[in-house]
Protein backbone atom coordinates (compact mmCIF):
# COMPACT_ATOMS: atom_id res chain seq x y z
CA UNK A 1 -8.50 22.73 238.61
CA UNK A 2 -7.17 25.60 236.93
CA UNK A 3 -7.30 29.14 238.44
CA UNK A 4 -9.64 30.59 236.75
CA UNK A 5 -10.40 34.77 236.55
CA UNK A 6 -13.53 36.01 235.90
CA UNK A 7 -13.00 39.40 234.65
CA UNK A 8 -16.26 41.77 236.01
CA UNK A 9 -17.23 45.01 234.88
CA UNK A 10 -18.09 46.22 231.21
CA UNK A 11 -15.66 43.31 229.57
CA UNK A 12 -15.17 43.98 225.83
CA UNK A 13 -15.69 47.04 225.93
CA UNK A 14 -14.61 47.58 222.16
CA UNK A 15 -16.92 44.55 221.27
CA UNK A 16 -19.66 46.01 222.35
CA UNK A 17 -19.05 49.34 221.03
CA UNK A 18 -18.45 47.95 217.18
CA UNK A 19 -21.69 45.43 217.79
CA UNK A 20 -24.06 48.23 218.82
CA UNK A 21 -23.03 50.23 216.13
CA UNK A 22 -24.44 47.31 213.56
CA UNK A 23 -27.60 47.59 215.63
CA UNK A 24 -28.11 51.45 215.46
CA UNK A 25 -28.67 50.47 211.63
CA UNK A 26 -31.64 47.81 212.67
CA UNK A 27 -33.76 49.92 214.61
CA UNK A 28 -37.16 48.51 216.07
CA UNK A 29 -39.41 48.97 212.71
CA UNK A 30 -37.22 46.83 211.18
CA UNK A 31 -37.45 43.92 213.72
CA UNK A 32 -41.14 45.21 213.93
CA UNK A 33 -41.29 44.37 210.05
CA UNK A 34 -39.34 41.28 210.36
CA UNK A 35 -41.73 39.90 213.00
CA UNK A 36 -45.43 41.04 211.08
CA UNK A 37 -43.98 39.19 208.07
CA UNK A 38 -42.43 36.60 209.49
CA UNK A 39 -39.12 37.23 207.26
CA UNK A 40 -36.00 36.15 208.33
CA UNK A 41 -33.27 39.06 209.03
CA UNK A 42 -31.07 38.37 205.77
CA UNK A 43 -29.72 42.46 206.14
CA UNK A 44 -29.11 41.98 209.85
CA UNK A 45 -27.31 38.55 209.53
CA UNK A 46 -25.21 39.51 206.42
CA UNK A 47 -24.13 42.20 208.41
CA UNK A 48 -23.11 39.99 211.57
CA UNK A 49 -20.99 37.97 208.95
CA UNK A 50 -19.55 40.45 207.53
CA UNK A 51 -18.12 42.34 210.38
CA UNK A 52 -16.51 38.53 211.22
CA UNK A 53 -19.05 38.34 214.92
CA UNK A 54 -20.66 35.11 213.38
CA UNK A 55 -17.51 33.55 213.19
CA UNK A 56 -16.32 34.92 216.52
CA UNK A 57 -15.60 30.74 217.75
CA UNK A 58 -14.11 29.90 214.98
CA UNK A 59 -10.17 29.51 215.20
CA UNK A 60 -8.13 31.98 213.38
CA UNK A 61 -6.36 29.16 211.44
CA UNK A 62 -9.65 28.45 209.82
CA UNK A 63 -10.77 31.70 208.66
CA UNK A 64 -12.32 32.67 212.34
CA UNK A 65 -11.76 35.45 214.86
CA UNK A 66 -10.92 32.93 217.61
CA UNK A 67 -12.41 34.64 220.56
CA UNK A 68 -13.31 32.73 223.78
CA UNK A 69 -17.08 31.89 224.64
CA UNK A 70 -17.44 35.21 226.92
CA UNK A 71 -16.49 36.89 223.94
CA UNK A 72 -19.64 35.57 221.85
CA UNK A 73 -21.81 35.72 225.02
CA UNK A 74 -21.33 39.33 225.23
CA UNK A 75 -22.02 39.84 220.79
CA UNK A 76 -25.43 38.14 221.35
CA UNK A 77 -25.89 39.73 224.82
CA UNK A 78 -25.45 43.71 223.00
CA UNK A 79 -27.94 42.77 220.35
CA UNK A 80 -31.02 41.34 222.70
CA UNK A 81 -29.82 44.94 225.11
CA UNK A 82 -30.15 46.79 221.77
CA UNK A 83 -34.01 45.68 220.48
CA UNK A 84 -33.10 43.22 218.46
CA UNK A 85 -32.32 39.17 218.24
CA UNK A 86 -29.59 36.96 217.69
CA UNK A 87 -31.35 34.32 217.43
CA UNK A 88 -31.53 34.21 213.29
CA UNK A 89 -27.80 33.24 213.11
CA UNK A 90 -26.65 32.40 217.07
CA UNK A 91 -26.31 28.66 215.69
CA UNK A 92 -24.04 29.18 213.35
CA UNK A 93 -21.78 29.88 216.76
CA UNK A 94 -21.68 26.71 218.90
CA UNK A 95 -23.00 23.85 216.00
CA UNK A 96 -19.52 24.61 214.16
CA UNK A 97 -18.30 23.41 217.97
CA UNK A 98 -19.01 19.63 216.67
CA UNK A 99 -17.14 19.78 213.26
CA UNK A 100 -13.94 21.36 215.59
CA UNK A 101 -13.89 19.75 218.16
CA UNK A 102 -14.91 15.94 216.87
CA UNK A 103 -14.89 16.60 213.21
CA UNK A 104 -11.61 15.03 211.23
CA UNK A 105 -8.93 17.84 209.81
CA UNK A 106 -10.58 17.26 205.94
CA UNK A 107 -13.52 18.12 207.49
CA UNK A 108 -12.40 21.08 209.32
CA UNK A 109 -11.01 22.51 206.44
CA UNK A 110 -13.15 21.89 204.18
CA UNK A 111 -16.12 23.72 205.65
CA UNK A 112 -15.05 25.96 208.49
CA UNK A 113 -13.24 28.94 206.17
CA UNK A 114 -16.46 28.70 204.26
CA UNK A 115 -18.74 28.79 207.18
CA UNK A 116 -16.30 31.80 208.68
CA UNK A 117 -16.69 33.81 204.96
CA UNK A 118 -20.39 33.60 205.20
CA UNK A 119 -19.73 31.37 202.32
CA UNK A 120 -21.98 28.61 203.59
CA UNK A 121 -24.46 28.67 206.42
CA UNK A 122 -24.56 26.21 209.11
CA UNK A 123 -27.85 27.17 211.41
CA UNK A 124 -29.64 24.34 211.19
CA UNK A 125 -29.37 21.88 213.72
CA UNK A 126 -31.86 18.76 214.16
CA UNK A 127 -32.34 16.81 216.97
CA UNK A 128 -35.86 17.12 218.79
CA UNK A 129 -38.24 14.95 217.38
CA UNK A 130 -42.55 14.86 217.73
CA UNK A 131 -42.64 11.66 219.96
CA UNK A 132 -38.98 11.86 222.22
CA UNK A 133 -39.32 15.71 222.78
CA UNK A 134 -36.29 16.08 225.39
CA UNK A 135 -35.79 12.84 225.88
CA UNK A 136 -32.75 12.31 222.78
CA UNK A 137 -31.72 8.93 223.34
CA UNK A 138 -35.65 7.83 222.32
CA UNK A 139 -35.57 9.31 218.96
CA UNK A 140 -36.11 7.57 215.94
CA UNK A 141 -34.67 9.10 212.99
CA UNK A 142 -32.61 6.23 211.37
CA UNK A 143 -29.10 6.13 209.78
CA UNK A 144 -28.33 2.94 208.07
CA UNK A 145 -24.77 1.89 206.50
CA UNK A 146 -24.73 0.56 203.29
CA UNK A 147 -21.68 0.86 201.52
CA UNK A 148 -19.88 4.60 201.26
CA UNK A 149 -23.34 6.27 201.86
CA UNK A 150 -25.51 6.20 204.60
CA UNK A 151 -29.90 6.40 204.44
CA UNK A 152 -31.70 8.10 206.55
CA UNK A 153 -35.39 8.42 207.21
CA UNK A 154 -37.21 9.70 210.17
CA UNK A 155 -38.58 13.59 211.56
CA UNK A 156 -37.64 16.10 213.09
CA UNK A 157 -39.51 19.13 214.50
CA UNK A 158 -38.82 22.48 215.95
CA UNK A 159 -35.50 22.37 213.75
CA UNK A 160 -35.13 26.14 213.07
CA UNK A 161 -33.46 28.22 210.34
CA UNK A 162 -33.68 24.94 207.75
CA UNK A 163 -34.60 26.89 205.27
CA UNK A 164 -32.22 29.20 205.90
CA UNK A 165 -28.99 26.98 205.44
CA UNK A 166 -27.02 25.08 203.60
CA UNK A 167 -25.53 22.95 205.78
CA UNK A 168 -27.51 21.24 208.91
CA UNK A 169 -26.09 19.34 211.54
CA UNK A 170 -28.18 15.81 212.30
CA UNK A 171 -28.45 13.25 215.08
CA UNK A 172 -29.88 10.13 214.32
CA UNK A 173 -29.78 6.20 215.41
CA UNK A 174 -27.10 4.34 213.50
CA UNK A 175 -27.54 0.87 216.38
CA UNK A 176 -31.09 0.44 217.71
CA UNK A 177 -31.90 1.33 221.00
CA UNK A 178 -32.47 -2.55 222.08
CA UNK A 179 -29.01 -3.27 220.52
CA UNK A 180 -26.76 -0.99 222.72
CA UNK A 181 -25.80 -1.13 226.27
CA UNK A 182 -26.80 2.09 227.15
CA UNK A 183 -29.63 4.46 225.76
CA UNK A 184 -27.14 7.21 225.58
CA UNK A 185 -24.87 4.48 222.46
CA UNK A 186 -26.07 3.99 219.20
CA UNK A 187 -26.53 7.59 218.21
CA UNK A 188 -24.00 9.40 215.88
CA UNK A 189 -24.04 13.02 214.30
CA UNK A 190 -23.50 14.19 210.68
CA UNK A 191 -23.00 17.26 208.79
CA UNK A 192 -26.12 17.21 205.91
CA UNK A 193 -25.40 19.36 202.57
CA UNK A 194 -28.81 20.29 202.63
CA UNK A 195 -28.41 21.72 198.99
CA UNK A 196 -27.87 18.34 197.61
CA UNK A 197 -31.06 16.84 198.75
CA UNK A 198 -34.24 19.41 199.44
CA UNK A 199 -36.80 18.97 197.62
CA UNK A 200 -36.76 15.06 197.19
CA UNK A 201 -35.40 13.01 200.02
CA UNK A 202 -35.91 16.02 202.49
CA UNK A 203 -38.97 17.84 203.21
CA UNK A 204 -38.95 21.44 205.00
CA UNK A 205 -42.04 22.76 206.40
CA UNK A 206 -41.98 25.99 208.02
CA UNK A 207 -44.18 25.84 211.27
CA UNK A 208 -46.09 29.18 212.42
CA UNK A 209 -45.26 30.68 215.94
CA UNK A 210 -45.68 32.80 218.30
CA UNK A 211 -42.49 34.40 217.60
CA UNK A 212 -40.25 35.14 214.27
CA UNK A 213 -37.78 32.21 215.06
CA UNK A 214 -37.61 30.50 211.57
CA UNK A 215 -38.24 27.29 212.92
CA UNK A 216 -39.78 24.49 210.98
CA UNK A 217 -40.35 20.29 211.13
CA UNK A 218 -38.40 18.01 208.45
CA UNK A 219 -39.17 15.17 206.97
CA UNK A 220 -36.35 12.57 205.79
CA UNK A 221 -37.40 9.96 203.13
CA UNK A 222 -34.90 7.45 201.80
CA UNK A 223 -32.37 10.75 202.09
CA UNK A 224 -28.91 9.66 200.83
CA UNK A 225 -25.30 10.94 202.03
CA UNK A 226 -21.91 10.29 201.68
CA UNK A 227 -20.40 8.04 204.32
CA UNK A 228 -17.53 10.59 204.90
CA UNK A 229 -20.58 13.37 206.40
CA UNK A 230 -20.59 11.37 209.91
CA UNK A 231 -18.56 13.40 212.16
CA UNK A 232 -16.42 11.70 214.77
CA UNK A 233 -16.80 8.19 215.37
CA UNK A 234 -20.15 6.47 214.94
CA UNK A 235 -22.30 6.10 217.88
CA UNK A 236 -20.97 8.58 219.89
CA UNK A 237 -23.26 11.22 218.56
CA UNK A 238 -25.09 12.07 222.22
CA UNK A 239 -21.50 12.68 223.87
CA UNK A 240 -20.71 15.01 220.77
CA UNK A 241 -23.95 16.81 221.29
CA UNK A 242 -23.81 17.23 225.17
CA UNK A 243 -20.12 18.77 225.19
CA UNK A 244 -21.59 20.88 222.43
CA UNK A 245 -24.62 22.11 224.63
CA UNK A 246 -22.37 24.31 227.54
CA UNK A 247 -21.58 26.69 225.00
CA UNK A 248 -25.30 26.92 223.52
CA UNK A 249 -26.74 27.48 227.20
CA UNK A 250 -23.89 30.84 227.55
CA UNK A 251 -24.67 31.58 224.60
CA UNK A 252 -28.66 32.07 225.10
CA UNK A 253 -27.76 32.74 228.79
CA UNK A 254 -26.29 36.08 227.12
CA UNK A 255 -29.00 36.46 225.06
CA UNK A 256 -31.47 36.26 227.90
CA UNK A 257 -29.41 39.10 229.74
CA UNK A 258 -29.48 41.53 226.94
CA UNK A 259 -33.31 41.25 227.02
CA UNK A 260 -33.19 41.57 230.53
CA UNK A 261 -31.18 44.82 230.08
CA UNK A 262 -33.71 46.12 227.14
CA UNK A 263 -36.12 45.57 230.22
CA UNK A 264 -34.87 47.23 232.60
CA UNK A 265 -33.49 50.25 230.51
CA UNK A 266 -37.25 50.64 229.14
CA UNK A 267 -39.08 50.48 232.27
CA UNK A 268 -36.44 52.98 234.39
CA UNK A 269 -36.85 55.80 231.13
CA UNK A 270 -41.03 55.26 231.42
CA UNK A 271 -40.90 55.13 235.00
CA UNK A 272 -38.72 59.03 235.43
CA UNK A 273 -40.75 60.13 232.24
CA UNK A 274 -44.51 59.38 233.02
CA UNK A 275 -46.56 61.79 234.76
CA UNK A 276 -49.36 61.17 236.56
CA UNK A 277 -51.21 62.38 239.73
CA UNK A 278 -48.75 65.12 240.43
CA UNK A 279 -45.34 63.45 239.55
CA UNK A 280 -43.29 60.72 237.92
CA UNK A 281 -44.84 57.03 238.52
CA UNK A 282 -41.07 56.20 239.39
CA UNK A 283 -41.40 57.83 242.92
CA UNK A 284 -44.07 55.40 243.26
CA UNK A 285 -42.97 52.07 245.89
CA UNK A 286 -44.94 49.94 243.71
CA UNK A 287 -43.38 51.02 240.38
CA UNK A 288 -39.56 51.85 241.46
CA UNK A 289 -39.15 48.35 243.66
CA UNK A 290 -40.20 45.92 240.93
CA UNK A 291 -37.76 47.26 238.42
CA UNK A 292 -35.07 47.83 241.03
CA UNK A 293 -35.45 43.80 242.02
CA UNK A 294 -35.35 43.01 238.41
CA UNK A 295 -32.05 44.74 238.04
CA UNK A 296 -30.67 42.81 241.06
CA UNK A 297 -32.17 39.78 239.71
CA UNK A 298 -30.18 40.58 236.30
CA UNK A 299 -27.13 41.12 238.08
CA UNK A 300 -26.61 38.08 240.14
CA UNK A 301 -27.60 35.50 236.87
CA UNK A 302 -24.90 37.62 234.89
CA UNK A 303 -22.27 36.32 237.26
CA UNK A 304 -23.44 32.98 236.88
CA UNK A 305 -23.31 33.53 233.19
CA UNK A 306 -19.54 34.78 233.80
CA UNK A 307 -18.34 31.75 235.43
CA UNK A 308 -19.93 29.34 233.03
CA UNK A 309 -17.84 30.75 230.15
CA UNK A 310 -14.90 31.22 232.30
CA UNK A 311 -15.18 27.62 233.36
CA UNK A 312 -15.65 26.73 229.44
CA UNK A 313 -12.70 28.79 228.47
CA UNK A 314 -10.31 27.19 230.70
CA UNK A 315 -11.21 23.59 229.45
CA UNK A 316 -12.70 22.79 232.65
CA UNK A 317 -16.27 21.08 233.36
CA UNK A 318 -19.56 23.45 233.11
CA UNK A 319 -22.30 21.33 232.57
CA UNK A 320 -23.81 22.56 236.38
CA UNK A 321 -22.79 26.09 235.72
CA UNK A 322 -23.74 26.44 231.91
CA UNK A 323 -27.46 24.72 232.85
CA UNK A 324 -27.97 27.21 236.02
CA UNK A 325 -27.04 30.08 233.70
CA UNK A 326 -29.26 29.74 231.17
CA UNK A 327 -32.13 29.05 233.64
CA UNK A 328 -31.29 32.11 236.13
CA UNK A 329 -30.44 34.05 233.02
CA UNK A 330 -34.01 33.26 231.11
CA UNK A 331 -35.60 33.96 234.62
CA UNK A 332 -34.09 37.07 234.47
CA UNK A 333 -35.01 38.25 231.36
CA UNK A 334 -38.79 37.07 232.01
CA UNK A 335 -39.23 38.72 234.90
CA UNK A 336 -37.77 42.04 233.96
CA UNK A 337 -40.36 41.70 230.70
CA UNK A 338 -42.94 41.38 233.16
CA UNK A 339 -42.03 44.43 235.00
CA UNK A 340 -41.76 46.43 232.07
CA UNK A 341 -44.86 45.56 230.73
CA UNK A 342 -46.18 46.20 234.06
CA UNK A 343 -44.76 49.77 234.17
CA UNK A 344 -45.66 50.36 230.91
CA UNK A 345 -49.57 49.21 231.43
CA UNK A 346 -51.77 49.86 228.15
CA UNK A 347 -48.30 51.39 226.10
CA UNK A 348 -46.77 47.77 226.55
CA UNK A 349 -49.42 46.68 224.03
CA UNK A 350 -48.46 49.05 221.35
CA UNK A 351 -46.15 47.44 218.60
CA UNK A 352 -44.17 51.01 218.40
CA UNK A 353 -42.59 50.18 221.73
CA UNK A 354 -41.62 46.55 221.05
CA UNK A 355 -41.95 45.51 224.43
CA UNK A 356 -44.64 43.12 223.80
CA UNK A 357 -42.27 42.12 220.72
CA UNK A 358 -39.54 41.11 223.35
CA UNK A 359 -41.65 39.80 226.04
CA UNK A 360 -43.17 37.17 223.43
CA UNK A 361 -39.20 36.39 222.57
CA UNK A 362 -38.18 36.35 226.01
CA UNK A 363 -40.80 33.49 227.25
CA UNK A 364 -39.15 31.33 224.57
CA UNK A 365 -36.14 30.54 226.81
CA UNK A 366 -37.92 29.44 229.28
CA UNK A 367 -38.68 26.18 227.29
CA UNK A 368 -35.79 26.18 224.67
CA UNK A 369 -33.41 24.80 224.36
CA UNK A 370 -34.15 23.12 227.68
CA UNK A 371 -37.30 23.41 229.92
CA UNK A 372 -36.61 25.20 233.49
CA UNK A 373 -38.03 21.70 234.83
CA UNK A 374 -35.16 19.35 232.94
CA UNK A 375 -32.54 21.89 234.05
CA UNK A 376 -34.13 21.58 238.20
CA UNK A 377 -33.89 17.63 237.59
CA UNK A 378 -30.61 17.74 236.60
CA UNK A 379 -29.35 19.97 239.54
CA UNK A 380 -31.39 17.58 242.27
CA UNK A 381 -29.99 14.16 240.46
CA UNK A 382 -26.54 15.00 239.32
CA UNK A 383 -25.18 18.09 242.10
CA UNK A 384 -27.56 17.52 245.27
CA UNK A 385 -27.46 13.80 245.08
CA UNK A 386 -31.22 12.89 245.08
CA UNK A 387 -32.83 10.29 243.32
CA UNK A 388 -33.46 10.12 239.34
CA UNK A 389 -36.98 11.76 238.42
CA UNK A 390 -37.57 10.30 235.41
């Protein structure tokens, strides 16, 4: 193995400094607004492309900043720490990872200046499906061959941002499952211009939730593409997808710590501020040890969060590292909410604060893109050793 350095303290300094600077001009009414309409950020993520963070993975030779994964971990981390969410464009980050890292050099050049310029949008990014939930090697969306095009017809759900983008990133079954040797064969990945065929052989349909996240099921009927939108070779799809997946978990790892940081800042300010029976609740045990365990908490999952991406920026396997992350990270983040809302009591419930905005944000990753439980499994099966759970 490489050595590898994980740098500690505030890294990127100047990163964060530009990216909170964006934020000061998206205050909380306007995320407040966002969320009570259910609207989708267009100011906030035109001005994330524009400033070049949305291409921050992207080499320079295609139009990119080419920064390392740390580098976009901390971008997504400053926004959550600021009030607001990444999560309207944080796609467009790690699904470009499949077009460079599997995609041919047409391919590459073809879309990834374009994606870089804001030109095009790549956000969408379909895989779950109704019946297989997490388990991806059941699904049943179909691609069939025939000629230089390939059909597809199937469903997914929870694919969020659709209507958002122009380009959409899809996994389905090109061999059927009884016709490869293992579950994880037969499944292949390709790039959808989603422009060419909404509205006739794809169906969007936005689906209401809990939280602004854009997210909607899709319907594919008879849809038609050119052969030459598979990426990589057909049916490896699910290795494609996986390798992809480290840098989504640092990603919403960082993400997770910036709420956790929103958190903590909120609940220390209320805690010195609020007086009651004779002084500030702060100096009370049950007020100041809570918060002061969520910042350790916050702390210790942030070096986890560091080594993932350092492990990922060196080339060198993460999968462990990237998983535990995310979970410890989303933990994190949860558990700070808590405390704030906690400290805050009956104010937490008041829209003006956004707290109860966050904490309904923060719960999400929890669940998404993996489940706490899948991400336990994999630790007991694959690092500890112990038999396969399901």
């Amino acid at each position: 193995m490489n050595e590898i350095s994980i740098p500690l303290g505030r890294d990127y300094a100047d990163i964060r400094d530009v990216v909170d600077k964006i934020c000061a001009n998206f205050p909380g009414e306007y995320w407040r607004k966002m969320d009570e309409e259910g609207a989708y950020p267009e100011a906030f993520v035109h001005a994330l492309t524009e400033s070049g963070f949305l291409s921050a993975l992207i080499p320079e030779e295609y139009g990119g900043v080419g920064l390392p994964l740390r580098a976009a971990a901390v971008i997504v981390e400053t926004i959550h720490a600021s009030g607001g969410s990444a999560s309207a464009c944080h796609a467009q980050m790690y699904i470009m990872g499949a077009i460079l890292r599997h995609g041919s050099e047409e391919q590459k050049q073809k879309y990834l200046p374009r994606i870089a310029s804001g030109e095009l949008r790549l956000q969408a990014f379909a895989v779950t499906e109704p019946i297989s939930g997490s388990d991806t090697t059941s699904l049943r969306t179909r691609a069939v061959r025939q000629g230089d095009k390939y059909i597809i017809n199937g469903q997914k759900v929870w694919t969020s941002r659709a209507l958002q983008s122009d380009l959409m990133l899809l996994l389905a079954r090109t061999t059927p499952l009884s016709e490869v040797p293992k579950p994880t064969d037969g499944l292949s990945i390709f790039l959808v211009d989603m422009r060419d065929v909404v509205g006739h052989s794809m169906e969007i349909h936005p689906i209401d939730t809990m939280i602004n996240h854009n997210t909607t099921e899709v319907f594919f009927d008879n849809m038609e593409i050119p052969a030459d939108a598979l990426i990589g070779e057909e049916g490896k799809g699910f290795r494609y997808v996986m390798s992809g997946m480290n840098a989504e978990r640092v990603i919403i790892a960082g993400e997770s710590l910036g709420d956790a940081r929103f958190f903590i800042e909120k609940s220390t300010a209320y805690a010195n501020e609020r007086k009651i029976f004779g002084g500030a609740i702060g100096k009370n045990q049950g007020v100041q040890f809570p918060i002061a365990r969520a910042y350790a908490e916050t702390e210790a999952a942030e070096l986890m969060a560091r080594k993932a991406a350092a492990l990922f920026d060196a080339g060198e396997p993460c999968g462990a590292e990237a998983n535990i992350a995310k979970m410890l990270c989303a933990e994190a983040a949860w558990n700070a909410g808590e405390v704030c809302m906690q400290t805050h009591g009956g104010f937490a419930f008041a829209r003006e604060y956004d707290i109860e905005r966050k904490w309904r944000e923060a719960r999400l990753y929890l669940i998404a893109p993996i489940s706490t439980n899948m991400i336990l499994s994999y630790i007991g099966q694959h690092i500890l050793g112990m038999p396969k759970s399901y």
